[in-house]
N, C-alpha and C. Protein backbone atom coordinates (compact mmCIF):
# COMPACT_ATOMS: atom_id res chain seq x y z
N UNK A 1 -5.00 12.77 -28.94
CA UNK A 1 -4.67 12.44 -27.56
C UNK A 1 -3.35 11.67 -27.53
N UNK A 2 -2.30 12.50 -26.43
CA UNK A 2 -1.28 11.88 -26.31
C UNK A 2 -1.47 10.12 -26.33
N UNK A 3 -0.87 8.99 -26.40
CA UNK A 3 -1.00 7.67 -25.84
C UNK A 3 0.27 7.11 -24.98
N UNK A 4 -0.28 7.05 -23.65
CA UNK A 4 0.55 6.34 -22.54
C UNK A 4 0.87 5.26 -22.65
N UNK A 5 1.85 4.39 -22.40
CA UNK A 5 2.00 3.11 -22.41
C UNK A 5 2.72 2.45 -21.54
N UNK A 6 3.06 3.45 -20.31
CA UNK A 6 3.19 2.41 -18.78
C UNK A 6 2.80 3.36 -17.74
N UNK A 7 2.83 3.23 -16.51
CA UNK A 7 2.20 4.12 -15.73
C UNK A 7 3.18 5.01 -15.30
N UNK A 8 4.50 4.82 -15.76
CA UNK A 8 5.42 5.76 -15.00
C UNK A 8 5.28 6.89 -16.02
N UNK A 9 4.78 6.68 -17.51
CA UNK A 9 4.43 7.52 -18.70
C UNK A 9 3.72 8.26 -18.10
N UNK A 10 2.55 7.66 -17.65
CA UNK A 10 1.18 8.04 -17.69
C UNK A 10 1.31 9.16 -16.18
N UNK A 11 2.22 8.72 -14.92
CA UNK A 11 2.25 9.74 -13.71
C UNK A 11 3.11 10.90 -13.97
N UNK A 12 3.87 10.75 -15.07
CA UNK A 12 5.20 11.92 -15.34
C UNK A 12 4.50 12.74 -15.94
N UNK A 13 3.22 12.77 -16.87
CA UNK A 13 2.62 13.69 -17.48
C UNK A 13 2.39 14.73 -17.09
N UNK A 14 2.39 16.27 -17.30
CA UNK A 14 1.92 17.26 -16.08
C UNK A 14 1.00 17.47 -16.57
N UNK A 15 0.17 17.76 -15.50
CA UNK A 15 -1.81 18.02 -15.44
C UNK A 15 -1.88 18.88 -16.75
N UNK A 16 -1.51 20.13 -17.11
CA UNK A 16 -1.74 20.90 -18.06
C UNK A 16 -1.98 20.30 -19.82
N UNK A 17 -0.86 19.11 -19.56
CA UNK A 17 -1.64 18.12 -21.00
C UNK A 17 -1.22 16.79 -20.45
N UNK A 18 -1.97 16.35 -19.34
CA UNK A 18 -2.44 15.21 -18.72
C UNK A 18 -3.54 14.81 -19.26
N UNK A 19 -3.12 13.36 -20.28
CA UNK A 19 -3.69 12.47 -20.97
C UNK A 19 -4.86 11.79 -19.53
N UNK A 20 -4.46 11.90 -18.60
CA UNK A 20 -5.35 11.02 -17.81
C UNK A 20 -7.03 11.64 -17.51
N UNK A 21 -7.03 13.12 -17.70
CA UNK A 21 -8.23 13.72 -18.34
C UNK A 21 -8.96 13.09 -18.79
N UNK A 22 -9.22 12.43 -20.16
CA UNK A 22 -9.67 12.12 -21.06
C UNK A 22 -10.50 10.64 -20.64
N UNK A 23 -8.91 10.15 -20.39
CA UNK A 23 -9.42 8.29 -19.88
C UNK A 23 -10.39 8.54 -18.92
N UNK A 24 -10.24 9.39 -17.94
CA UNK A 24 -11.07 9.36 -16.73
C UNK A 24 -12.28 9.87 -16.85
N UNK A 25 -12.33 10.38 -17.63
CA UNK A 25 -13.94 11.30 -18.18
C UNK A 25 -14.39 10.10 -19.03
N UNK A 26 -13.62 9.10 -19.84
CA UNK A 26 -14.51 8.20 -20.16
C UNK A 26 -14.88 7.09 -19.37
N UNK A 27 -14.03 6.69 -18.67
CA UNK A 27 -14.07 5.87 -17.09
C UNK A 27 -15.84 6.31 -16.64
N UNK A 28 -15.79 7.68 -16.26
CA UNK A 28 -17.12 8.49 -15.59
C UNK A 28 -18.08 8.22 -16.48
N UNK A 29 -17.68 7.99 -17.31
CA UNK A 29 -19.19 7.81 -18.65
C UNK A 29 -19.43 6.97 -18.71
N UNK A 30 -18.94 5.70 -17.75
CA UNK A 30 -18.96 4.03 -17.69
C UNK A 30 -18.46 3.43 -19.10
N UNK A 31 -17.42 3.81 -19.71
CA UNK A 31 -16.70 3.37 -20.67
C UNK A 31 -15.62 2.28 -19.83
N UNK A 32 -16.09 0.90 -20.22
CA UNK A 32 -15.34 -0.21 -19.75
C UNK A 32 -13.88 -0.34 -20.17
N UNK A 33 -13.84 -0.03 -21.36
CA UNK A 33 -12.55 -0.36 -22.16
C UNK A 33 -11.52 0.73 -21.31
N UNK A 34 -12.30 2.12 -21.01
CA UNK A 34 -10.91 2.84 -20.78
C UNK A 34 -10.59 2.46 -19.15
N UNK A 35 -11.62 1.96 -18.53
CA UNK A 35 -11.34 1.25 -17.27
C UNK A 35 -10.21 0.02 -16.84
N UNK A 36 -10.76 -0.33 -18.21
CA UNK A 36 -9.76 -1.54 -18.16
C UNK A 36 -8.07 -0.88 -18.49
N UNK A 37 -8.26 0.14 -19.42
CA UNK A 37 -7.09 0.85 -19.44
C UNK A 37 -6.11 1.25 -18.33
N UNK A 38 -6.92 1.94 -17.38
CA UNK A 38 -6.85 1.98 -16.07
C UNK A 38 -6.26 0.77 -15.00
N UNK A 39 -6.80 -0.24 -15.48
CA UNK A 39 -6.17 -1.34 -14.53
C UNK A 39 -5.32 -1.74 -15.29
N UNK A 40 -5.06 -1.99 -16.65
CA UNK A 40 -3.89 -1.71 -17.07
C UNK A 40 -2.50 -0.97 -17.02
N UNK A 41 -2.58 0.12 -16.48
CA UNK A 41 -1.60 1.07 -16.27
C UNK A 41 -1.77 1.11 -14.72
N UNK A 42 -2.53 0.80 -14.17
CA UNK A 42 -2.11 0.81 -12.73
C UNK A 42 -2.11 -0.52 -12.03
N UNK A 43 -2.56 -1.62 -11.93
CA UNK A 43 -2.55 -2.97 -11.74
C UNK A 43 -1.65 -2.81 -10.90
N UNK A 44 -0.06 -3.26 -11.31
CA UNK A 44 1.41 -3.48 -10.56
C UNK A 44 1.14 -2.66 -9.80
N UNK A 45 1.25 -1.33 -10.01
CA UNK A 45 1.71 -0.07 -8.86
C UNK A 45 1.01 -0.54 -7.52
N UNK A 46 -0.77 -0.38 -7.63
CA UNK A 46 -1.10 -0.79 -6.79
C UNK A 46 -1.19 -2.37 -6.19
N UNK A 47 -0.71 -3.45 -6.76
CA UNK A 47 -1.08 -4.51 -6.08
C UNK A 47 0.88 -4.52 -5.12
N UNK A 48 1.42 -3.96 -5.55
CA UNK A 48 2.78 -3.75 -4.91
C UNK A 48 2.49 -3.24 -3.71
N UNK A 49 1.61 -1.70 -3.30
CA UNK A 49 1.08 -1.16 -2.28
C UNK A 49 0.48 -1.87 -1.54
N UNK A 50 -0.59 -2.64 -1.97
CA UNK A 50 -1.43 -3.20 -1.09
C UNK A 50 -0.08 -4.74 -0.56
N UNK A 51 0.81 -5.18 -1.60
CA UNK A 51 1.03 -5.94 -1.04
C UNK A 51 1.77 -5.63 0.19
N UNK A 52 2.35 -4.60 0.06
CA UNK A 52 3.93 -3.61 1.48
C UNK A 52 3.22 -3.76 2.49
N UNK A 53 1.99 -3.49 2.31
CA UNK A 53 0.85 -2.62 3.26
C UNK A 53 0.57 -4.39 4.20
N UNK A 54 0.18 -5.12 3.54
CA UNK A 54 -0.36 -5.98 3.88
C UNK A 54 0.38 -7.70 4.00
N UNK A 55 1.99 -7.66 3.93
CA UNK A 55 2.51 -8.82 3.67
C UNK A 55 1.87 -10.00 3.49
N UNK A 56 1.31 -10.07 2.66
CA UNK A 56 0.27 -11.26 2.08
C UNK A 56 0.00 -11.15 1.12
N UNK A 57 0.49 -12.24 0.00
CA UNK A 57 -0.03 -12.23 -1.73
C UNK A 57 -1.61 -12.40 -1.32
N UNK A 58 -2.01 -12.98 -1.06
CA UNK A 58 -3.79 -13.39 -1.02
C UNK A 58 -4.21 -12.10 -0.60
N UNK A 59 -4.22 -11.63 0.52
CA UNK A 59 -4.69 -10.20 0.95
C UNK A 59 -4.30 -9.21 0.56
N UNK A 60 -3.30 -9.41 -0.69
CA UNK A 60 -2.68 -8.40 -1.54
C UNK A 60 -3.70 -8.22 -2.51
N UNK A 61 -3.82 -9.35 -3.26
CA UNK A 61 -5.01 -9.99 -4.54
C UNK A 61 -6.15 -8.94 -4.19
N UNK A 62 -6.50 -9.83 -2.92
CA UNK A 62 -7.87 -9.22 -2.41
C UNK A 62 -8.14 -7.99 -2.63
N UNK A 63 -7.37 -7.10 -1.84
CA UNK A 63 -7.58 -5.61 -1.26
C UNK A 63 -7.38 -4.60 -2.40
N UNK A 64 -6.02 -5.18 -3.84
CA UNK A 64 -6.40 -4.83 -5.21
C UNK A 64 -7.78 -4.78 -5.89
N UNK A 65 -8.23 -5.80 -5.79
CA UNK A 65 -9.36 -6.10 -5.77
C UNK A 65 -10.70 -5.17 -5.68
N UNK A 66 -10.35 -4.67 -4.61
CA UNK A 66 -11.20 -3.91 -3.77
C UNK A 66 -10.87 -2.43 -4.25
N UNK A 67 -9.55 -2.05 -4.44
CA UNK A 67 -8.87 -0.80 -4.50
C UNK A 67 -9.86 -0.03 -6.04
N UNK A 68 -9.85 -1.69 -7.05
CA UNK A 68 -10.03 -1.29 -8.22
C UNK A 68 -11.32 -1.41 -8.35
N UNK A 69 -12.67 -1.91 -7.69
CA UNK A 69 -14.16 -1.87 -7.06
C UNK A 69 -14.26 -0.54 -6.79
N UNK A 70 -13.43 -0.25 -5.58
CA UNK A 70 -13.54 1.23 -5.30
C UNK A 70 -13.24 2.37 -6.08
N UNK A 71 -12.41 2.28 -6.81
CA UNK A 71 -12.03 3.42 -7.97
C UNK A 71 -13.19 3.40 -9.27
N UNK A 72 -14.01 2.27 -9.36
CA UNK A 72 -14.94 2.35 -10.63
C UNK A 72 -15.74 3.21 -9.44
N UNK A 73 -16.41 2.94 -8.33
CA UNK A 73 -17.46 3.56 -7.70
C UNK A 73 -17.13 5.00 -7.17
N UNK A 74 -15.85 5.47 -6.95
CA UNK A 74 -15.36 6.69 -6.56
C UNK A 74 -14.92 7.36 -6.97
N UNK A 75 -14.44 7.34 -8.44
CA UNK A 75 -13.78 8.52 -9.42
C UNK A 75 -14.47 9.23 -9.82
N UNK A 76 -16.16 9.17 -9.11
CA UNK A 76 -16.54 10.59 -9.10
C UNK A 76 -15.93 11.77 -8.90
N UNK A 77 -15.45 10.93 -7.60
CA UNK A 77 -14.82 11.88 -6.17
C UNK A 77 -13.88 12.59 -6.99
N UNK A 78 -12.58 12.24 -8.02
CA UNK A 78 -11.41 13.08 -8.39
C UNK A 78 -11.90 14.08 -9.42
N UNK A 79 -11.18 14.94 -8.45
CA UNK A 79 -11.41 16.76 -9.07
C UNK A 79 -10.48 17.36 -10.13
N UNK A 80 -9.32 16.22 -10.03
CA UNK A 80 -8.56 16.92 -10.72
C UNK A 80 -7.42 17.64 -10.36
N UNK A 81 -7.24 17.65 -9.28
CA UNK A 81 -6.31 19.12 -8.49
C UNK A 81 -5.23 18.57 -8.34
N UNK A 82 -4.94 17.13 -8.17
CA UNK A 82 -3.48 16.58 -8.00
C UNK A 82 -3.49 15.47 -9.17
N UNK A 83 -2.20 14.65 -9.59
CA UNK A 83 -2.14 13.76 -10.71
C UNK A 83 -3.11 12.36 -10.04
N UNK A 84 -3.88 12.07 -11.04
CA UNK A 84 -4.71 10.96 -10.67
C UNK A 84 -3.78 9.93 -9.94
N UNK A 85 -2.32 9.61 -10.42
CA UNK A 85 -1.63 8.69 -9.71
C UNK A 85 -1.44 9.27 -8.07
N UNK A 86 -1.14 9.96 -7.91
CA UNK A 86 -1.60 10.44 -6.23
C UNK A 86 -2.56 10.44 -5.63
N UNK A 87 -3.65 10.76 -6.58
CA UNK A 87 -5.36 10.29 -5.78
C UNK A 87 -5.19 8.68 -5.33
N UNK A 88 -5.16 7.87 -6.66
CA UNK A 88 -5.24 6.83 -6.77
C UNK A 88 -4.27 5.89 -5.27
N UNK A 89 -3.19 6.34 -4.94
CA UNK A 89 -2.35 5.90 -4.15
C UNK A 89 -2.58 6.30 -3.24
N UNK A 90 -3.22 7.60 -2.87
CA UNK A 90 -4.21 7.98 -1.54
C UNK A 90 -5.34 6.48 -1.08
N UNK A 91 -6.19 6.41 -2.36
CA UNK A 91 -7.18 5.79 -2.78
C UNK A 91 -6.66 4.16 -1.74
N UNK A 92 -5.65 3.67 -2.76
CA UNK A 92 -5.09 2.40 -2.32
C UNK A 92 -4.95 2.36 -0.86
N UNK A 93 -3.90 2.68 -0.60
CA UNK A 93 -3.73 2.95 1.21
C UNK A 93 -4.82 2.69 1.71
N UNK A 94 -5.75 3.83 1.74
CA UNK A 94 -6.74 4.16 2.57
C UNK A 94 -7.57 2.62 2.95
N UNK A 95 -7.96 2.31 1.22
CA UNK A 95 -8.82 0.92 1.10
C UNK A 95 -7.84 -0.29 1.24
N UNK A 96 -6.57 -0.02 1.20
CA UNK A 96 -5.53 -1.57 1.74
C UNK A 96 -5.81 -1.50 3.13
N UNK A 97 -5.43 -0.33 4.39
CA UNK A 97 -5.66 -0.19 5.73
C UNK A 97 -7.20 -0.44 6.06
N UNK A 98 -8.00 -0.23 5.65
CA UNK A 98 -9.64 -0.49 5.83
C UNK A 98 -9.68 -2.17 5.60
N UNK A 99 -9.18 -2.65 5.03
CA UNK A 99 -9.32 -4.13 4.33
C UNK A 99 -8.73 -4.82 5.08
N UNK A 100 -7.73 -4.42 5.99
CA UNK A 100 -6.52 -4.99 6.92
C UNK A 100 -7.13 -5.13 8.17
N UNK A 101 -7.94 -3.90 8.24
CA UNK A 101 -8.29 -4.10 9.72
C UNK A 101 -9.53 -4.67 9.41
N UNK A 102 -10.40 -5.38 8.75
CA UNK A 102 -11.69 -5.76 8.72
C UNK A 102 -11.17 -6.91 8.66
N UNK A 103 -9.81 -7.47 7.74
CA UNK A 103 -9.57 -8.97 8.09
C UNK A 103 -8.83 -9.56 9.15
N UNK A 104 -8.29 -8.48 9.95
CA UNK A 104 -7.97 -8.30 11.14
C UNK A 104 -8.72 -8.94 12.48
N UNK A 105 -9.99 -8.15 11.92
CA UNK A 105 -11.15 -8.50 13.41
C UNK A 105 -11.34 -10.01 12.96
N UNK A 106 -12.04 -10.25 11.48
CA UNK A 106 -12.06 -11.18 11.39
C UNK A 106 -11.35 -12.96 11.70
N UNK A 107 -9.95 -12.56 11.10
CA UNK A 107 -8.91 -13.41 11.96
C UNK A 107 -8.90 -13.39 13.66
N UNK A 108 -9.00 -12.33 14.28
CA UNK A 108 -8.90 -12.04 16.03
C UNK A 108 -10.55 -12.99 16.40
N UNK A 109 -11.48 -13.11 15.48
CA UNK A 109 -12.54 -13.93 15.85
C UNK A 109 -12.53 -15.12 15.86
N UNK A 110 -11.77 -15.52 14.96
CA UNK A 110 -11.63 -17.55 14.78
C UNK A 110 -10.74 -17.65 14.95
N UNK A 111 -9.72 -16.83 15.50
CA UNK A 111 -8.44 -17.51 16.16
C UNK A 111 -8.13 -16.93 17.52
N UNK A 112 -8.81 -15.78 17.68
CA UNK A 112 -8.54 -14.78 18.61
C UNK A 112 -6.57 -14.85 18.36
N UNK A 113 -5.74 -14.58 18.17
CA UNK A 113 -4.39 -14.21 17.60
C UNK A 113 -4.14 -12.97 17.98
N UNK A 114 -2.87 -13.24 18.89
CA UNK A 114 -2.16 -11.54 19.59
C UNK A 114 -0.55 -11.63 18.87
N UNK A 115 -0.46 -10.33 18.34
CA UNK A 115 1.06 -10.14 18.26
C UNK A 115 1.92 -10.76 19.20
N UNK A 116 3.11 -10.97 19.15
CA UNK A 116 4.07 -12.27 20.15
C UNK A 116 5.27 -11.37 19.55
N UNK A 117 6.13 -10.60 20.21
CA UNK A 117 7.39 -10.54 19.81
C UNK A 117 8.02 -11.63 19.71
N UNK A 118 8.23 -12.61 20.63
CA UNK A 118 8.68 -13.49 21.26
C UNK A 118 8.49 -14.61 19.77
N UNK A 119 7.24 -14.84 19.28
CA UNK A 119 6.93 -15.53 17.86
C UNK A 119 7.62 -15.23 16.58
N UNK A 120 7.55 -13.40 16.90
CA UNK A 120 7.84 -12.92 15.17
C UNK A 120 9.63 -13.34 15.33
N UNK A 121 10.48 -13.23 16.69
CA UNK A 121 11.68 -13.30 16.79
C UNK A 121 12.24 -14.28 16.45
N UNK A 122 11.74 -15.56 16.45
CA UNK A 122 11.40 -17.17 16.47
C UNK A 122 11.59 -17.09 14.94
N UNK A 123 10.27 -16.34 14.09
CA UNK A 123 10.35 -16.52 12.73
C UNK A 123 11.12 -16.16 12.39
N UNK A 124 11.67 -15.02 12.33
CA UNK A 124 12.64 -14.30 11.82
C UNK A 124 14.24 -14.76 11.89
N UNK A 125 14.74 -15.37 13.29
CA UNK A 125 15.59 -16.43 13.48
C UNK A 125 15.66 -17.46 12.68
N UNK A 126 14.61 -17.67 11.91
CA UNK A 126 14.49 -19.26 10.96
C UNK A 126 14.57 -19.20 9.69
N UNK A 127 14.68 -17.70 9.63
CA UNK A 127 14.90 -17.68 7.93
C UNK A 127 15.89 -17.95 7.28
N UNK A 128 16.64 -18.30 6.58
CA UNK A 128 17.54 -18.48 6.00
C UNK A 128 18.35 -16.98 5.72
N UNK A 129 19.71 -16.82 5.51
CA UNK A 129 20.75 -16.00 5.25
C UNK A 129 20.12 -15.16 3.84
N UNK A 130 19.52 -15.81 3.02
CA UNK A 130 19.28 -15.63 1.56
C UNK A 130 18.21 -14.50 1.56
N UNK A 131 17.28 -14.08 2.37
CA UNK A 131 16.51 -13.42 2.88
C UNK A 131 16.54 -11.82 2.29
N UNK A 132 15.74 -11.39 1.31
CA UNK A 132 15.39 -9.97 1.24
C UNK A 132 14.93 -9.30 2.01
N UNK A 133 15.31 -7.75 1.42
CA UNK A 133 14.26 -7.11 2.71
C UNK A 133 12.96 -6.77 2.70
N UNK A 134 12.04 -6.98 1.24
CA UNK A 134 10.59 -7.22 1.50
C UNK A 134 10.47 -8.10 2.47
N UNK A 135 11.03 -9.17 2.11
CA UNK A 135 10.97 -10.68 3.51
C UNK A 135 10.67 -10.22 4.87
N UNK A 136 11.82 -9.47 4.90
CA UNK A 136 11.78 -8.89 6.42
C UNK A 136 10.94 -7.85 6.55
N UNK A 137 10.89 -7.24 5.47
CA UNK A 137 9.32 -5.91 5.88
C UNK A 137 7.95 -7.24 6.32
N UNK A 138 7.68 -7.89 5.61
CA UNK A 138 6.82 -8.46 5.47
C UNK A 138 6.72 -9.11 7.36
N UNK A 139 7.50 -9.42 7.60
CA UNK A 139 7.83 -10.23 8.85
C UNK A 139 7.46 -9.11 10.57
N UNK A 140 7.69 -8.04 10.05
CA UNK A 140 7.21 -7.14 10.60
C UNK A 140 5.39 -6.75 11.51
N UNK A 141 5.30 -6.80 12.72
CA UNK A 141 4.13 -6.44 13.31
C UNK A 141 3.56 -5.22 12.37
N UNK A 142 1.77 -5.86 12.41
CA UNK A 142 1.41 -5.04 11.42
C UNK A 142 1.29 -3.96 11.88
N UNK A 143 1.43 -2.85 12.58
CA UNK A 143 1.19 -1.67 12.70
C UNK A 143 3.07 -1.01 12.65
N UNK A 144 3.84 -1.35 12.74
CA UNK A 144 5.68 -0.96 12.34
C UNK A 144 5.05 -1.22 10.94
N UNK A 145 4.80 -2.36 10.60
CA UNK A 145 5.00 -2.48 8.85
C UNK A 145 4.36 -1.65 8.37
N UNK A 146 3.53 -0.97 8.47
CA UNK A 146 2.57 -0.16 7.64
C UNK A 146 3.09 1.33 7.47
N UNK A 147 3.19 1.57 8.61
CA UNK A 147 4.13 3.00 8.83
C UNK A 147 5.00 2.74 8.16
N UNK A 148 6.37 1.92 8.22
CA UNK A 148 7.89 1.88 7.76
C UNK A 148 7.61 1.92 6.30
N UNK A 149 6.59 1.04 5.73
CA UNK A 149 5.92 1.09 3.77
C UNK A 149 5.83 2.59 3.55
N UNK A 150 4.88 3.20 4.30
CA UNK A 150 3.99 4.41 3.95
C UNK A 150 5.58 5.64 4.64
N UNK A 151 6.28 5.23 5.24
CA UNK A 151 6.88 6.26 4.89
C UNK A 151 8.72 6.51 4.68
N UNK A 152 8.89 4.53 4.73
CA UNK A 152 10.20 4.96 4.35
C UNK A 152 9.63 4.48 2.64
N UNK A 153 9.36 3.80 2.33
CA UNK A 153 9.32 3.31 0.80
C UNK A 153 8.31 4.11 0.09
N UNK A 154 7.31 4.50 0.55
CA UNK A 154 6.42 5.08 -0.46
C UNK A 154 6.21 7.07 -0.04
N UNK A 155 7.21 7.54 0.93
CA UNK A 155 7.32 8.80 1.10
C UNK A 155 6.53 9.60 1.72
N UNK A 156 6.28 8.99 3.05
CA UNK A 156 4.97 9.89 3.33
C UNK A 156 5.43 10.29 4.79
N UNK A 157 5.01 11.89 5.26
CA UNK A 157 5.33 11.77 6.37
C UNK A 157 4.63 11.55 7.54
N UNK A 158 5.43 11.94 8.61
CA UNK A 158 4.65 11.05 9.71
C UNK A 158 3.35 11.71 10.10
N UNK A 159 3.36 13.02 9.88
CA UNK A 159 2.22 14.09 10.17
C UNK A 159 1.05 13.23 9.47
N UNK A 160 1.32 13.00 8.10
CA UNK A 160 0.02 12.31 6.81
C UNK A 160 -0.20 11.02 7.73
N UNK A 161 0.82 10.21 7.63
CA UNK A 161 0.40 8.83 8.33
C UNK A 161 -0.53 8.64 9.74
N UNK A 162 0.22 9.88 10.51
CA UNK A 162 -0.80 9.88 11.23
C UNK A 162 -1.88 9.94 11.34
N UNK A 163 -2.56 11.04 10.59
CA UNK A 163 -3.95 11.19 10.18
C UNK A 163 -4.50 10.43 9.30
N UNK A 164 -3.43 9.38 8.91
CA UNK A 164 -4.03 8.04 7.88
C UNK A 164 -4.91 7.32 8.42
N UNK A 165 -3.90 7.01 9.59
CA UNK A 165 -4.02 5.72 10.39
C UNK A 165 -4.77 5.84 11.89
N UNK A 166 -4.75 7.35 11.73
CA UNK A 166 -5.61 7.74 13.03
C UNK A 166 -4.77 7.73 14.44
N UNK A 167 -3.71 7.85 14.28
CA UNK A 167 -2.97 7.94 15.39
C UNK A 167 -1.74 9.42 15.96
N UNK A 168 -1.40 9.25 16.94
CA UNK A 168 -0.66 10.84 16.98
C UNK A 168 0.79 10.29 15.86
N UNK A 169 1.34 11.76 15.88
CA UNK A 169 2.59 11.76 15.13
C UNK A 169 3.53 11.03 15.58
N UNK A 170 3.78 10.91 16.69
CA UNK A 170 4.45 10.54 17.54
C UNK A 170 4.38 9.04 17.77
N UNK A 171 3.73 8.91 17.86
CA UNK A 171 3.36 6.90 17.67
C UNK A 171 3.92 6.32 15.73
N UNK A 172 3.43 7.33 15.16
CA UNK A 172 4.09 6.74 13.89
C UNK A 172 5.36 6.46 13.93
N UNK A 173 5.94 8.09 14.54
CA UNK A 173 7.50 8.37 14.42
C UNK A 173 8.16 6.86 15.64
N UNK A 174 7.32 6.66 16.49
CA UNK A 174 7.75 5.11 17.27
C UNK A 174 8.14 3.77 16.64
N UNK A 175 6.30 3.62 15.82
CA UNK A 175 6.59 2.66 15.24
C UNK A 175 7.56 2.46 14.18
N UNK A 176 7.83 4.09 13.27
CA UNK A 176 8.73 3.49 12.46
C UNK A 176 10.06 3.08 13.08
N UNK A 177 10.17 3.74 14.10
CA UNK A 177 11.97 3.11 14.91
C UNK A 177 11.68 1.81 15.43
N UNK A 178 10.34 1.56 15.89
CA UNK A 178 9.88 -0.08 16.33
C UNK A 178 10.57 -1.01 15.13
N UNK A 179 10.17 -0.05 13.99
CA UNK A 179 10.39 -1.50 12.65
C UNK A 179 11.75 -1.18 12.18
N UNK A 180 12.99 -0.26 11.94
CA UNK A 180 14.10 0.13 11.90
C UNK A 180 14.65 -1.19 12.55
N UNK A 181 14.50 -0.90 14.45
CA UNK A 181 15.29 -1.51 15.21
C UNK A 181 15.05 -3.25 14.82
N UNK A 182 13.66 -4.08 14.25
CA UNK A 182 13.60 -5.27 14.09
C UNK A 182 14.71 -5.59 13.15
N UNK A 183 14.29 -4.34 11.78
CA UNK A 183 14.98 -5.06 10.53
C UNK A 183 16.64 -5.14 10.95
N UNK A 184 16.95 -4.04 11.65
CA UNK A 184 18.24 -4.25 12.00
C UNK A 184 18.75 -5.67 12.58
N UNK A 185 18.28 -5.82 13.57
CA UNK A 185 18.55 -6.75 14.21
C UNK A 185 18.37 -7.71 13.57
N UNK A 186 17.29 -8.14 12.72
CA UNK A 186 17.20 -9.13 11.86
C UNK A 186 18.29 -9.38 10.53
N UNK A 187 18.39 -8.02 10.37
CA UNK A 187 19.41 -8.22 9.20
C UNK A 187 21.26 -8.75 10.03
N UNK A 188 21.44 -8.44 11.09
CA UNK A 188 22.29 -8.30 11.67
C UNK A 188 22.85 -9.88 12.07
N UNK A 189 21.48 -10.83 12.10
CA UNK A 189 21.24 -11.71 12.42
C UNK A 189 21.21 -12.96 10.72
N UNK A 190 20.85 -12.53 10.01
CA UNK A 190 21.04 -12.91 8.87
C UNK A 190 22.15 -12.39 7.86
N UNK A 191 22.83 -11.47 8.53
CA UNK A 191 24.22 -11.27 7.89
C UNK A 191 25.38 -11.70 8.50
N UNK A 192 24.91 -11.52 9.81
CA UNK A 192 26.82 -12.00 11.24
C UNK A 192 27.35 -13.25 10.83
């Protein structure tokens, strides 16, 4: 058996002598070690996703967390038909957006908390010049941020997102110009 040793190894492989076969059939056999292999080679990728998804190290932690809970209990589910790193990043999303909106309600209960343009403009005004643009993704209303991740940074189009996120095409294709026009302005504002 070939041996991988980072995940960009391990996603470049093509299915036909895709090492990830093997690991994953022992994964299914409740082989811990190759699991751990698994969060080994995928760890970063996904806690990066969940973090885009979710501008929050803690709810980043978390929803990794969860991503990698869910992948021991659901790699039944992979058939095989696409590279496990595409399931897997299906996988993430799906369970970062599920995790978002459950801590969502939760936060809207003990704080009851409404989006504020008027707030995020405030923050965003206060940042310092020095400012990246995760910073500013991050700074972003969560429904622009999620779209602008899922499809300017991680490639997805608006047709998929839509049916991600449960919304028409057309609302994606909004929000992503919703979050375009902030970062602009924000950057515009931290560069003038």
């Amino acid at each position: 058996m070939e041996i991988v040793t980072s995940a960009e190894d391990f996603s470049s492989v093509s299915q036909s002598s895709d090492p990830d076969h093997a690991l994953i059939q022992a994964v299914k056999s409740g082989d811990m070690q190759a699991y751990q292999t698994l969060y080994e080679l995928y760890g970063k990728r996904v806690y990066a996703l969940c973090y885009r998804l979710t501008a929050d190290r803690a709810l980043a932690e978390d929803a990794t967390q969860e991503v990698f809970i869910q992948l021991w209990q659901k790699l039944g589910n992979f058939s095989g038909q696409s590279r496990f790193s595409t399931w897997l990043h299906s996988v993430t999303a799906n369970v970062t957006l599920s995790y978002i909106r459950k801590q969502k309600g939760w936060v809207k209960r003990m704080f009851n908390l409404e989006d504020s343009s008027v707030a995020l403009q405030a923050e965003a005004q206060s940042c310092s010049s020095q400012i990246d643009l995760d910073s500013l993704i991050c700074r972003l209303p969560e429904r622009a941020r999620v779209v602008f991740v899922l499809h300017a940074i991680e490639g997805l189009r608006h047709e998929d997102i839509g049916r991600m996120l449960n919304i028409a095409t057309g609302s994606s294709k909004a929000q992503f110009h919703r979050a375009k026009q902030f970062l602009s302005e924000w950057m515009g504002d931290n560069h003038g």
